[in-house]
Protein backbone atom coordinates (compact mmCIF):
# COMPACT_ATOMS: atom_id res chain seq x y z
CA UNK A 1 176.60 -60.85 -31.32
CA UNK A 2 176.12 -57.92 -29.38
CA UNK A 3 175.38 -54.18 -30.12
CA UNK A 4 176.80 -51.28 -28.36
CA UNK A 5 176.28 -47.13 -29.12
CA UNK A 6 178.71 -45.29 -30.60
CA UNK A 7 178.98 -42.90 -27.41
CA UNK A 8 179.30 -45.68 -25.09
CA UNK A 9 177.06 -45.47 -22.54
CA UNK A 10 174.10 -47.93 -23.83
CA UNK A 11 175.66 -51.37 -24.69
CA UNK A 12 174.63 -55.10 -24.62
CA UNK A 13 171.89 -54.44 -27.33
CA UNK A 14 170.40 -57.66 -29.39
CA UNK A 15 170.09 -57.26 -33.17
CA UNK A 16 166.37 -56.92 -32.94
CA UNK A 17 166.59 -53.92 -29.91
CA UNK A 18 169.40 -52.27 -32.09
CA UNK A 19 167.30 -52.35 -35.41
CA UNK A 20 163.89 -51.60 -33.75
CA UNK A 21 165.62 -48.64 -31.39
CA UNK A 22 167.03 -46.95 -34.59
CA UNK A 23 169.56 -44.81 -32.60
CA UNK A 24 170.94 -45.96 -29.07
CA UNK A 25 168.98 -43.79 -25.79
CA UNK A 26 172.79 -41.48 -25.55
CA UNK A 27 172.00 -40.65 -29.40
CA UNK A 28 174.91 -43.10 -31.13
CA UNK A 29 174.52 -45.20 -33.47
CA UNK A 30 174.34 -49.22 -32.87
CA UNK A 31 178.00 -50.73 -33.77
CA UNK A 32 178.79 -54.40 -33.17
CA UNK A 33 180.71 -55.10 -29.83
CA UNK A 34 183.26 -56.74 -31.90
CA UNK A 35 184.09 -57.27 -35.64
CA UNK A 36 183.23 -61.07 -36.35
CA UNK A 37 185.68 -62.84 -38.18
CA UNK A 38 185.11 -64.15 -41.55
CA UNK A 39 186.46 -67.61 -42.71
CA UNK A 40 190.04 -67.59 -43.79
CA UNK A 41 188.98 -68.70 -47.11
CA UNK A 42 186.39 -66.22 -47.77
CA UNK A 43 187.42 -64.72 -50.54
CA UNK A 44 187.70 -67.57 -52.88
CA UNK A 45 184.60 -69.25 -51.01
CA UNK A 46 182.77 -65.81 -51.93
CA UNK A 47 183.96 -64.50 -55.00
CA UNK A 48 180.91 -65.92 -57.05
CA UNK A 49 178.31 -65.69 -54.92
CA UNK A 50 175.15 -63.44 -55.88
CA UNK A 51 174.57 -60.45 -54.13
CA UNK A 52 172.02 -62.61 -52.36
CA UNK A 53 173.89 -65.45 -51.19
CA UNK A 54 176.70 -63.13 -50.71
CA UNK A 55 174.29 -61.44 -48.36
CA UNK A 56 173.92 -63.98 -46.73
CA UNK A 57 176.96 -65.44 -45.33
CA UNK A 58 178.18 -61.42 -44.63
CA UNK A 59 174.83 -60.92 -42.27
CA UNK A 60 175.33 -64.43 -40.74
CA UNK A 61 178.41 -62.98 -39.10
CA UNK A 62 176.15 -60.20 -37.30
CA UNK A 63 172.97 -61.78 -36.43
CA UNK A 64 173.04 -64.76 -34.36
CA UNK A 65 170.98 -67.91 -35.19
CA UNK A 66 169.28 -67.57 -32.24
CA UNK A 67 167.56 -64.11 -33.46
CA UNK A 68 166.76 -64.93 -37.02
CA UNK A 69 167.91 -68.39 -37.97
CA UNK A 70 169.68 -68.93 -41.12
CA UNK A 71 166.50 -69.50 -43.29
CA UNK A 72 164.59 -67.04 -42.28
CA UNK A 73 167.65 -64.60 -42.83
CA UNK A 74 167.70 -65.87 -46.62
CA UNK A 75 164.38 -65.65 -47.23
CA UNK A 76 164.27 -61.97 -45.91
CA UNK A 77 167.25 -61.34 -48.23
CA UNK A 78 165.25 -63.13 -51.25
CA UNK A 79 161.86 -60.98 -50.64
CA UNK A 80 164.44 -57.97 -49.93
CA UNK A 81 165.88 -58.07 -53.82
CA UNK A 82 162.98 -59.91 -55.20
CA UNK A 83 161.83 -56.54 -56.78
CA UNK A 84 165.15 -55.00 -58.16
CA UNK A 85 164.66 -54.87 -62.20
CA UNK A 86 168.66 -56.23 -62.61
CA UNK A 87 169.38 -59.72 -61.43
CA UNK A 88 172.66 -58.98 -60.40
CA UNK A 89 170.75 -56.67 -57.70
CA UNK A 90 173.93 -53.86 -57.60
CA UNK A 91 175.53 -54.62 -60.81
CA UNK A 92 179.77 -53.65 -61.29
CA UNK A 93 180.95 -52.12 -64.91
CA UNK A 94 184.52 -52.33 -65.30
CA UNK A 95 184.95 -48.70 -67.03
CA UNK A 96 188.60 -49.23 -67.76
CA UNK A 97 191.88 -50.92 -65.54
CA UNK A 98 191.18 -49.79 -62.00
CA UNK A 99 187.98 -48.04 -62.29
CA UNK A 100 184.47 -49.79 -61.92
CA UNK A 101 180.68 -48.05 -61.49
CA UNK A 102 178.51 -49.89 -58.96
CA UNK A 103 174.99 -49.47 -60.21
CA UNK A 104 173.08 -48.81 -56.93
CA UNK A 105 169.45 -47.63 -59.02
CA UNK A 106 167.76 -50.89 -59.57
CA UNK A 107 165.43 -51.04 -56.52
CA UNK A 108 161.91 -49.87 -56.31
CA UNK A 109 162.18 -46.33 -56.17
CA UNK A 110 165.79 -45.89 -58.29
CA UNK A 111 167.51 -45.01 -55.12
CA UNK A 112 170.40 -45.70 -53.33
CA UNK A 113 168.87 -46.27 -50.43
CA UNK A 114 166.83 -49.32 -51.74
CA UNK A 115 169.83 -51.29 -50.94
CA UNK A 116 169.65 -51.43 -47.62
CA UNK A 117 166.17 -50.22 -46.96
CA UNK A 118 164.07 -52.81 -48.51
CA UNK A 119 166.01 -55.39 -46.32
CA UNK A 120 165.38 -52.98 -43.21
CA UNK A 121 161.40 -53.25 -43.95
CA UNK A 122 161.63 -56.83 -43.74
CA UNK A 123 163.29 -56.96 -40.64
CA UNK A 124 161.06 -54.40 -39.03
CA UNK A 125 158.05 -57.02 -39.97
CA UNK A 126 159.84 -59.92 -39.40
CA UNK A 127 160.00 -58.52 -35.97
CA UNK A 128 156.90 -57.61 -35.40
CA UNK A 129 155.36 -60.45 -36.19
CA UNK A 130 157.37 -62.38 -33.92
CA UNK A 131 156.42 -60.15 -31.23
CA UNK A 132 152.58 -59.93 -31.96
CA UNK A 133 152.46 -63.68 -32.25
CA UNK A 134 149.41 -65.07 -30.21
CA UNK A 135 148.49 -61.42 -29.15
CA UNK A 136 144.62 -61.10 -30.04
CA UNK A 137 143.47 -57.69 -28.87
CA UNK A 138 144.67 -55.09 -31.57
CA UNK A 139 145.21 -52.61 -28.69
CA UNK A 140 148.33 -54.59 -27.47
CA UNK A 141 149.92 -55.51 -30.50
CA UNK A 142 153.42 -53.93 -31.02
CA UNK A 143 153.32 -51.28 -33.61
CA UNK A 144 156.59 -49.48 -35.28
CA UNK A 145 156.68 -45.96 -36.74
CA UNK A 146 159.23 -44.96 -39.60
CA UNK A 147 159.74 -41.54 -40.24
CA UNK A 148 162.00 -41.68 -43.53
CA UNK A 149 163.96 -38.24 -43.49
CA UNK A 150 166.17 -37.07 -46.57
CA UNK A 151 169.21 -34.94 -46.69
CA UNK A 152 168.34 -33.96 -50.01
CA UNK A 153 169.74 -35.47 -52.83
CA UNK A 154 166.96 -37.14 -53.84
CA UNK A 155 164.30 -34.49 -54.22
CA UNK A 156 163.37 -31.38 -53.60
């Protein structure tokens, strides 16, 4: 699977340049080349999965084997929900016919964005370590940078 930018120019990214870049150099965002198909079956083959294992097999679609290999990818997704205080991880209430709340507050920090940020972390050190493996001198490791900005509904 390959990543491209949403303004064109920069394309043939990996999953790891795409998530370590942030945005693409023209100032898209990463999109996949193509939309992977899922299984024919996947709706009764995924209809009670947890959010986990559910996780799982949607991810597997966009990240090759080759750049995080299956168990690696679930254990990221484990340590990624590990800390979320409801098991179901994003939890659905039927209100009434046709109308459901998807609880998104049950990460770390009661955010939304715990969802897909806690699993973001662990790529960004899943990466890393890969790419400081066997490199002794601190001065050459790799090193990332996050600068976390907010559009506001989430403080002041």
């Amino acid at each position: 699977m390959k990543y491209k930018s949403t303004r064109g120019k920069a394309t043939n990214y990996t999953f790891e340049q795409a998530v370590l870049a942030g945005l693409s150099p023209d100032g898209g965002l990463f999109i996949p080349e193509s939309i992977p198909h899922a299984p024919a079956d996947f709706l009764t083959k995924w209809a009670n999965l947890s959010f986990e294992d559910l996780a799982l097999e949607v991810l597997s679609l966009y990240i090759d084997e080759s750049e995080i290999p299956r168990t690696d990818l679930k254990g990221l997704i484990d340590r990624s929900y590990a800390t979320f205080r409801h098991q179901e991880v994003t939890p659905l209430h039927k209100i009434k016919d046709g109308l459901y709340i998807l609880e998104l507050f049950h990460g770390p920090t009661f955010a939304f964005k715990d969802v897909a940020l806690q699993f973001v972390g662990n790529l960004f050190e899943y990466f890393l370590k890969r790419k400081n493996a066997g490199v002794q001198n601190p001065a050459d490791r790799h090193k990332i940078t996050v600068v976390g900005a907010t559009s506001g509904d989430t403080g002041r």
